[in-house]
Protein backbone atom coordinates (compact mmCIF):
# COMPACT_ATOMS: atom_id res chain seq x y z
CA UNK A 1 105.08 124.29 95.43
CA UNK A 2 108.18 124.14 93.32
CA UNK A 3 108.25 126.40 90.11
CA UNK A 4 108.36 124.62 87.13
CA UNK A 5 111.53 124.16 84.78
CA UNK A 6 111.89 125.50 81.00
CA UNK A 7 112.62 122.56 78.74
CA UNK A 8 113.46 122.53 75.17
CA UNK A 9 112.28 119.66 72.93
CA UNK A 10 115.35 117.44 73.13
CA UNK A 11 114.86 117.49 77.48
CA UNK A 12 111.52 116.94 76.51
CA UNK A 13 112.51 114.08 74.27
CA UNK A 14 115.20 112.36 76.71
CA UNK A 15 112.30 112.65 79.79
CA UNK A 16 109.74 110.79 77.09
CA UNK A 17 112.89 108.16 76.23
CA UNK A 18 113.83 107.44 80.41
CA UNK A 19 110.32 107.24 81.36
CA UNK A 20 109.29 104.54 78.75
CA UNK A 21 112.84 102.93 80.05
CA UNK A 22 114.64 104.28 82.66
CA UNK A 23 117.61 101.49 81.79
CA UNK A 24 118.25 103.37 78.54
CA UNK A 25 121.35 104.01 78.46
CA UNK A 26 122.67 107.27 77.67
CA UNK A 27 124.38 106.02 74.48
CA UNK A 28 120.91 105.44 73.40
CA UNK A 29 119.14 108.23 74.16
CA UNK A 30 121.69 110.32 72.80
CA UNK A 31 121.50 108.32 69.52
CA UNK A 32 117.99 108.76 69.88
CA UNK A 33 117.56 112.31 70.22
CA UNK A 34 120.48 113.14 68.15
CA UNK A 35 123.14 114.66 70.76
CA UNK A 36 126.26 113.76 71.84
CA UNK A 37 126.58 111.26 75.05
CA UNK A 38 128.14 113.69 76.65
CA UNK A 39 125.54 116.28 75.83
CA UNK A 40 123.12 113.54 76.95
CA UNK A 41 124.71 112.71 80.24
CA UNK A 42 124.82 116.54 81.07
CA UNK A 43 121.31 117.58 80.40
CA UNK A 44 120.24 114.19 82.63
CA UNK A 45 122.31 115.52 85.25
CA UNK A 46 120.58 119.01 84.78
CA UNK A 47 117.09 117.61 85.06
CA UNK A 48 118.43 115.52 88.01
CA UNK A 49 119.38 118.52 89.93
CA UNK A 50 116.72 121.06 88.77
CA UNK A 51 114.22 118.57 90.29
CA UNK A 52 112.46 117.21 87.09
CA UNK A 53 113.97 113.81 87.47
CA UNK A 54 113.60 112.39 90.73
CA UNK A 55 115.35 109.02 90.82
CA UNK A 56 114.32 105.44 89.41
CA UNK A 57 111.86 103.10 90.95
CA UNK A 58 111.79 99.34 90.77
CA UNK A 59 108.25 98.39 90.05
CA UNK A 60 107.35 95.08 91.55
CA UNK A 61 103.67 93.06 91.09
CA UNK A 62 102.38 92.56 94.34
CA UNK A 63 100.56 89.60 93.72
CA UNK A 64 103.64 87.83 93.07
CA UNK A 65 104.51 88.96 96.54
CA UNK A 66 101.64 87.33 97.63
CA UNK A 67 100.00 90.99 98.42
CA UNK A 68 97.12 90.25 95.33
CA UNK A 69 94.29 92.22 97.24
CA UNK A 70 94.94 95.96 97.01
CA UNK A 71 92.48 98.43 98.58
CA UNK A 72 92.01 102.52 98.90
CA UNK A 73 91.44 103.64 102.12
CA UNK A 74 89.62 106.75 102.69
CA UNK A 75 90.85 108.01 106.11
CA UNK A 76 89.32 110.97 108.38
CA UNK A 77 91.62 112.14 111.16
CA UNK A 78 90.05 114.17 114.39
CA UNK A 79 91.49 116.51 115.30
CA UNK A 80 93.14 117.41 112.27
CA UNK A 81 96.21 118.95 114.00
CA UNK A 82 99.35 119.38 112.89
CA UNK A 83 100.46 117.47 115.79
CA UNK A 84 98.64 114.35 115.28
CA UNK A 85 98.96 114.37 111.71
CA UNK A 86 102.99 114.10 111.49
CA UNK A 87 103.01 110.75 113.68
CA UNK A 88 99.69 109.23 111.45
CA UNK A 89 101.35 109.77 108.22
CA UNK A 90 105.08 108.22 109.22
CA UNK A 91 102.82 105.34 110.86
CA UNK A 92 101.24 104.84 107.96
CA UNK A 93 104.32 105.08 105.38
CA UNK A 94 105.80 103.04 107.51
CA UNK A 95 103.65 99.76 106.69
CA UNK A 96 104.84 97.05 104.42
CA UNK A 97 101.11 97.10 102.74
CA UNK A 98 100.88 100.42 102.16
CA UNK A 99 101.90 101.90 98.43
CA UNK A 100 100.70 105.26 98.19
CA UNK A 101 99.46 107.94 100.67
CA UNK A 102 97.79 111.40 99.64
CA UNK A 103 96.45 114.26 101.85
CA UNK A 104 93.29 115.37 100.89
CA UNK A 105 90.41 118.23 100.81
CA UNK A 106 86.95 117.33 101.38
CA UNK A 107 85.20 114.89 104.05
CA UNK A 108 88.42 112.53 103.91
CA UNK A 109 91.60 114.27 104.98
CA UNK A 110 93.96 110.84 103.44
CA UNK A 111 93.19 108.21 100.87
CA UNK A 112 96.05 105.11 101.76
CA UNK A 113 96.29 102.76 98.64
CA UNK A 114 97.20 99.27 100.39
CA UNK A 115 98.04 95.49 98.87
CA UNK A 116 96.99 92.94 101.18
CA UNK A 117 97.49 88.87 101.03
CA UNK A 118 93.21 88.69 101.20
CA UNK A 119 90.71 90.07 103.26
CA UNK A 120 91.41 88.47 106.08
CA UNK A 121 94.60 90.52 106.63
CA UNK A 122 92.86 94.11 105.01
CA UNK A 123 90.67 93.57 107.95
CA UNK A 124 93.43 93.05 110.40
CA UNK A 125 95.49 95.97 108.73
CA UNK A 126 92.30 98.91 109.15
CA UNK A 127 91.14 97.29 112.71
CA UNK A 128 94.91 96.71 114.37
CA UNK A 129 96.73 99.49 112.08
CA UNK A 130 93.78 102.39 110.95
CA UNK A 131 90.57 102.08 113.30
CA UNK A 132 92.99 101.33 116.42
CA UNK A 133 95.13 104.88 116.54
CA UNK A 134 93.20 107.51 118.35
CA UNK A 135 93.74 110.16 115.68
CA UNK A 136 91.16 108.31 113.16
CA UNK A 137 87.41 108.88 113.33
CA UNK A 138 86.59 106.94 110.28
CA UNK A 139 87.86 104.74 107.83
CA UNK A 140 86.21 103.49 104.30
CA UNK A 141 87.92 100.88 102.36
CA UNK A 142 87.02 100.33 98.40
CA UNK A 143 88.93 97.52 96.54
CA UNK A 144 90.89 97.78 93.57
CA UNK A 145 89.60 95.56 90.95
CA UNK A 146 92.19 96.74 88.37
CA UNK A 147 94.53 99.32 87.96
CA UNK A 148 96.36 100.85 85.29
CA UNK A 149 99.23 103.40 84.48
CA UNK A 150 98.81 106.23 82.33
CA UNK A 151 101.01 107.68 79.96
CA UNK A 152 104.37 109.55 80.95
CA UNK A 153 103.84 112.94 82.69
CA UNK A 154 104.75 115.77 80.65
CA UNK A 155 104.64 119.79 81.06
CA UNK A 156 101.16 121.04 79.51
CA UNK A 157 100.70 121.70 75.80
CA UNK A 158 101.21 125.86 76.73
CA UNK A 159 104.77 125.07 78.38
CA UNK A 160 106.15 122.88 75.69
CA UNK A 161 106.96 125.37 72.73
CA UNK A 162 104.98 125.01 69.55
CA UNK A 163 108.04 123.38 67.09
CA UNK A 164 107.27 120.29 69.48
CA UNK A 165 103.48 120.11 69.93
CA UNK A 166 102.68 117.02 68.26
């Protein structure tokens, strides 16, 4: 694991600012936060290559993809060796349906989140693409009825210093 980075409360208040936005430019953020956009540009670049920032997504709606259906996969690999594991997880980022992929403790060693045209082709992705490889033993799917983001991801209340607890 990567240690975590000291930030003051105007880092703090440009990550809050590019997260909400990430088009912001840095004209307005520095407005914003009450620096200089030059000041602004070089703390971005600091939290760029500390590791805080990692780059900016595009975010696109599935269903208007014609992927609606989305599903979590609960996945148990046997063996769970190092050797069969590498090949199973760049198979598995590899799909076009699949979004997320996490490796887990417990009875399920990976939980796939997927978005699928409609059942037809979820089943035809976990028979021909999950149930098919060797490597997995089991596989329970769950669909998504909704989903929804949570609010921006910020140190805990003890790292942030107490001028910018809110």
């Amino acid at each position: 694991m990567s240690e975590s980075v000291v930030l003051d409360t105007v880092d703090l208040h440009i990550l809050r600012l590019l997260q909400n936005d990430a088009r912001t430019t840095y004209r307005e953020i520095a407005a914003e936060v009450g620096v200089a956009a030059s000041t602004c540009l070089d703390r971005v670049a600091r939290l760029r290559r500390s590791g805080v920032i990692l780059g900016h997504q595009l975010r696109l709606d599935p269903a208007k993809l014609g992927r609606g259906l989305q599903a979590l996969l609960s996945v148990q690999v046997r063996p769970h060796r190092r050797e069969l594991i590498k090949p199973f997880v760049e198979r598995i980022r590899g799909l076009p349906e699949s979004r997320s992929l996490f490796h887990l403790t417990g009875p399920d060693d990976y939980l796939v989140l997927v978005a699928v045209a409609d059942t037809a082709d979820l089943q035809r992705l976990v028979v021909d693409e999950f149930t098919s490889r060797p490597e997995v033993a089991r596989v329970e799917t769950r669909l998504v009825f909704q989903q929804w983001d949570c609010g921006p991801l910020m140190p805990p209340s003890s790292a942030i210093p107490p001028a910018t607890r809110s």
